[in-house]
N, C-alpha and C. Protein backbone atom coordinates (compact mmCIF):
# COMPACT_ATOMS: atom_id res chain seq x y z
N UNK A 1 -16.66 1.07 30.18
CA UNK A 1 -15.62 1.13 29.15
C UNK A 1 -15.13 2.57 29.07
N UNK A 2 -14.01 2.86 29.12
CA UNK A 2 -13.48 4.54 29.86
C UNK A 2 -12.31 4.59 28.86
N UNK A 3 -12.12 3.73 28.08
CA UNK A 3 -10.68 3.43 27.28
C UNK A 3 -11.49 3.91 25.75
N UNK A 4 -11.57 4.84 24.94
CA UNK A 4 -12.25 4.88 23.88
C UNK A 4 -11.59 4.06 22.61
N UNK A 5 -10.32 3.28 22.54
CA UNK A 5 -9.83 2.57 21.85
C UNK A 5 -10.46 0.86 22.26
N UNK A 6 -11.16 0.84 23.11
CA UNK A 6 -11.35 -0.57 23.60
C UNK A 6 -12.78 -0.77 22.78
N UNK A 7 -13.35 0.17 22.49
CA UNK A 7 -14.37 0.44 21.06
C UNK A 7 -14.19 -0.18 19.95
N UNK A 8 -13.19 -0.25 19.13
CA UNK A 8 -12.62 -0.55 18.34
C UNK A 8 -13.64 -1.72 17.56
N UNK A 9 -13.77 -1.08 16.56
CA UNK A 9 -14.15 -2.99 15.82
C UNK A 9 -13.14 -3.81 15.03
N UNK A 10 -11.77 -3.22 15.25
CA UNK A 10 -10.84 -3.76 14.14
C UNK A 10 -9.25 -4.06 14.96
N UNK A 11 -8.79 -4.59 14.98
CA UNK A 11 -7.53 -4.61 15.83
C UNK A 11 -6.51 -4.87 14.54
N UNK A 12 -5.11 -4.32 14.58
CA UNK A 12 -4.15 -4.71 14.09
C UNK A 12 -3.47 -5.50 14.30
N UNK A 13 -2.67 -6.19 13.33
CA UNK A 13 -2.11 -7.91 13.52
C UNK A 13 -0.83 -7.23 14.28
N UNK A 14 -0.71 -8.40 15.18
CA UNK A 14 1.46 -8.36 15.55
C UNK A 14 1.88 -7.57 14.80
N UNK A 15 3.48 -6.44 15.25
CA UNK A 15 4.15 -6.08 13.99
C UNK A 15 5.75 -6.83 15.00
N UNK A 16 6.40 -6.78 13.83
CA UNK A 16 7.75 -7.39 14.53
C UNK A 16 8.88 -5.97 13.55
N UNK A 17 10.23 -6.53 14.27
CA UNK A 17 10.65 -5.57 14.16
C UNK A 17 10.65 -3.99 14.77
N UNK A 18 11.66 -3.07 14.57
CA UNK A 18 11.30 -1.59 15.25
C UNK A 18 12.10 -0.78 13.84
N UNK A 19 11.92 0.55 14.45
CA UNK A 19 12.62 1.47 14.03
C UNK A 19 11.66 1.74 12.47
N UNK A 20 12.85 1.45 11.24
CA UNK A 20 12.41 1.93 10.27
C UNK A 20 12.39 0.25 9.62
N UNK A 21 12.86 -1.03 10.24
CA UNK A 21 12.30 -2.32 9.89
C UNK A 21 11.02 -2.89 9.90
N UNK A 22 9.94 -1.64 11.30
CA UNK A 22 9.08 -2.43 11.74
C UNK A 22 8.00 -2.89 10.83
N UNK A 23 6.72 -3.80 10.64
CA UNK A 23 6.90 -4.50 9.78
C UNK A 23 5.32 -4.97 10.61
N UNK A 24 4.54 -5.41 9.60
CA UNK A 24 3.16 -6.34 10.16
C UNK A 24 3.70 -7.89 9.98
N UNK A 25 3.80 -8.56 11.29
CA UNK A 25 3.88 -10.16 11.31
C UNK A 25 3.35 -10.47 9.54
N UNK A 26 3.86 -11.38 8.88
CA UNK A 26 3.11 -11.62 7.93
C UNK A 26 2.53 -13.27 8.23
N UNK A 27 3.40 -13.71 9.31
CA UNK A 27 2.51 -15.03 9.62
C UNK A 27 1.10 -14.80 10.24
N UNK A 28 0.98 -13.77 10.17
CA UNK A 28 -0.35 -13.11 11.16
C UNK A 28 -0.96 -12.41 10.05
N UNK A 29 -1.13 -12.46 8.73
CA UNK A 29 -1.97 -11.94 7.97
C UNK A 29 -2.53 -12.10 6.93
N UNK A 30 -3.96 -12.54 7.04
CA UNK A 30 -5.01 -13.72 6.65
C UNK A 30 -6.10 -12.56 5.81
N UNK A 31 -6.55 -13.68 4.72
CA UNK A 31 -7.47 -12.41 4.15
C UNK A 31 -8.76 -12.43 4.83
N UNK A 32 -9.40 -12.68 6.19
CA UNK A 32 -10.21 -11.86 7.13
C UNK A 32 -9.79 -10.23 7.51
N UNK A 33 -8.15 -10.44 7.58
CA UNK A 33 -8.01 -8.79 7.87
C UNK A 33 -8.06 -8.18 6.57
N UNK A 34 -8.18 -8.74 5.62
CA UNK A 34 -8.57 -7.80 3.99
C UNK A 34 -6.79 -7.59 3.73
N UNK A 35 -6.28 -8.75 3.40
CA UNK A 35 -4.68 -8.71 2.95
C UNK A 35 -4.32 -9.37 1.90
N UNK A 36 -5.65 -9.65 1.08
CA UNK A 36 -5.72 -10.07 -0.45
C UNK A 36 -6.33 -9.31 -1.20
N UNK A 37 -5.54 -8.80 -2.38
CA UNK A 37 -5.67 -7.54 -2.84
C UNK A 37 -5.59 -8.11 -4.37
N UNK A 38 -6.66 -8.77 -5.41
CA UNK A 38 -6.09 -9.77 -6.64
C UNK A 38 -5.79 -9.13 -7.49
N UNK A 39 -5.98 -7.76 -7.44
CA UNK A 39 -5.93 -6.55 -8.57
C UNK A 39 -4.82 -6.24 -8.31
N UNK A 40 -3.63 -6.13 -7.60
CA UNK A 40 -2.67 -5.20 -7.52
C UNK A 40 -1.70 -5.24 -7.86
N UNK A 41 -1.54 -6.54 -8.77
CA UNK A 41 -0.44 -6.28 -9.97
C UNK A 41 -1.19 -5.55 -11.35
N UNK A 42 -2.24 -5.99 -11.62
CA UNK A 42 -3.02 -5.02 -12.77
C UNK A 42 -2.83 -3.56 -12.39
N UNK A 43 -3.36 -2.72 -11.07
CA UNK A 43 -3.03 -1.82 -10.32
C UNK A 43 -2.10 -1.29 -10.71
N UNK A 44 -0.93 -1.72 -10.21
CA UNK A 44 0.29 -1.35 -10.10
C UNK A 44 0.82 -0.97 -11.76
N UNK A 45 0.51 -2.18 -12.84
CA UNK A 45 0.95 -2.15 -13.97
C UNK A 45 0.46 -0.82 -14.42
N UNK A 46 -0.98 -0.50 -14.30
CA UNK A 46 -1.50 0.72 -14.66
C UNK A 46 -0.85 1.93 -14.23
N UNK A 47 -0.36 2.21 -12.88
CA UNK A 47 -0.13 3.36 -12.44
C UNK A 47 1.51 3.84 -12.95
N UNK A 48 2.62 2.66 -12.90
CA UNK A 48 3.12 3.18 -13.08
C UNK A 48 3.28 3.10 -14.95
N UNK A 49 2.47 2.63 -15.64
CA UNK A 49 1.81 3.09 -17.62
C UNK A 49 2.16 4.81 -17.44
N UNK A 50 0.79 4.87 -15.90
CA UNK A 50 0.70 6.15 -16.08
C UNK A 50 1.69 7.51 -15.94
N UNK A 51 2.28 6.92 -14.79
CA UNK A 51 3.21 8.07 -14.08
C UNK A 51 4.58 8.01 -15.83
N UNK A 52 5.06 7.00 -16.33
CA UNK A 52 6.12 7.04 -17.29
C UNK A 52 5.10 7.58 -18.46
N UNK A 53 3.91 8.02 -18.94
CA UNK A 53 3.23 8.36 -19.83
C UNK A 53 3.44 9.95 -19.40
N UNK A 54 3.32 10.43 -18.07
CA UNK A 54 2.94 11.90 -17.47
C UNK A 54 4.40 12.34 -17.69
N UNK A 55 5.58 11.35 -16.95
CA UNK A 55 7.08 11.66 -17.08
C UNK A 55 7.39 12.01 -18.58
N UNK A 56 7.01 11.49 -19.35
CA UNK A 56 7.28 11.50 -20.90
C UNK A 56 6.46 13.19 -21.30
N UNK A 57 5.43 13.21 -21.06
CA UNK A 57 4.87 14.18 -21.58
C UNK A 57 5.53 15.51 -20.95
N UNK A 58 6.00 15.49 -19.47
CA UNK A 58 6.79 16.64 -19.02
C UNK A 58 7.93 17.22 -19.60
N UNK A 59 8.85 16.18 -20.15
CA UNK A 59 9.84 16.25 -20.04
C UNK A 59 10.26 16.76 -21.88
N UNK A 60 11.05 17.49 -22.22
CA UNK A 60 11.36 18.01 -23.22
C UNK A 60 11.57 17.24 -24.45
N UNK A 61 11.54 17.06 -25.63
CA UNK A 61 12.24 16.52 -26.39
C UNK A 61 11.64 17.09 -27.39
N UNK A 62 11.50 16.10 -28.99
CA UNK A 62 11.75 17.12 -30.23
C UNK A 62 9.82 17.16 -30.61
N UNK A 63 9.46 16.42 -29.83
CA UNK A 63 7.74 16.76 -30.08
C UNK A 63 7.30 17.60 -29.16
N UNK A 64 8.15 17.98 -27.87
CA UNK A 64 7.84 18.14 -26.93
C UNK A 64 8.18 19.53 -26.35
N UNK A 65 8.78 20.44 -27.69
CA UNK A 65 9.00 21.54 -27.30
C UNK A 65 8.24 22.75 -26.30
């Protein structure tokens, strides 16, 4: 084995598409490759709480002198 990528324990699914479309097959992505994620609307809800909580606190106003 002389190829050090042929090591690999993980391979990536199909991508289709090029350029700045290209894109992972999504008919090719099963939660064996770990592509179920059940948290990531909770996730998401949190981060951006956070980032408009941090935006707020930066930004000037009459508490905020």
């Amino acid at each position: 084995m002389t190829d050090p990528l042929a090591k690999a324990g993980a391979n990536a699914p199909p991508m289709i598409g090029s350029g700045c479309t290209q894109r992972y097959d999504p008919e090719h992505l099963t939660p064996q490759l770990g592509t179920e994620f059940p948290g990531a609307e909770a996730l998401w809800k949190h981060l951006r709480y956070a980032a408009e909580a941090a935006e707020d606190l930066a930004s000037p106003g009459p508490d905020n002198d």
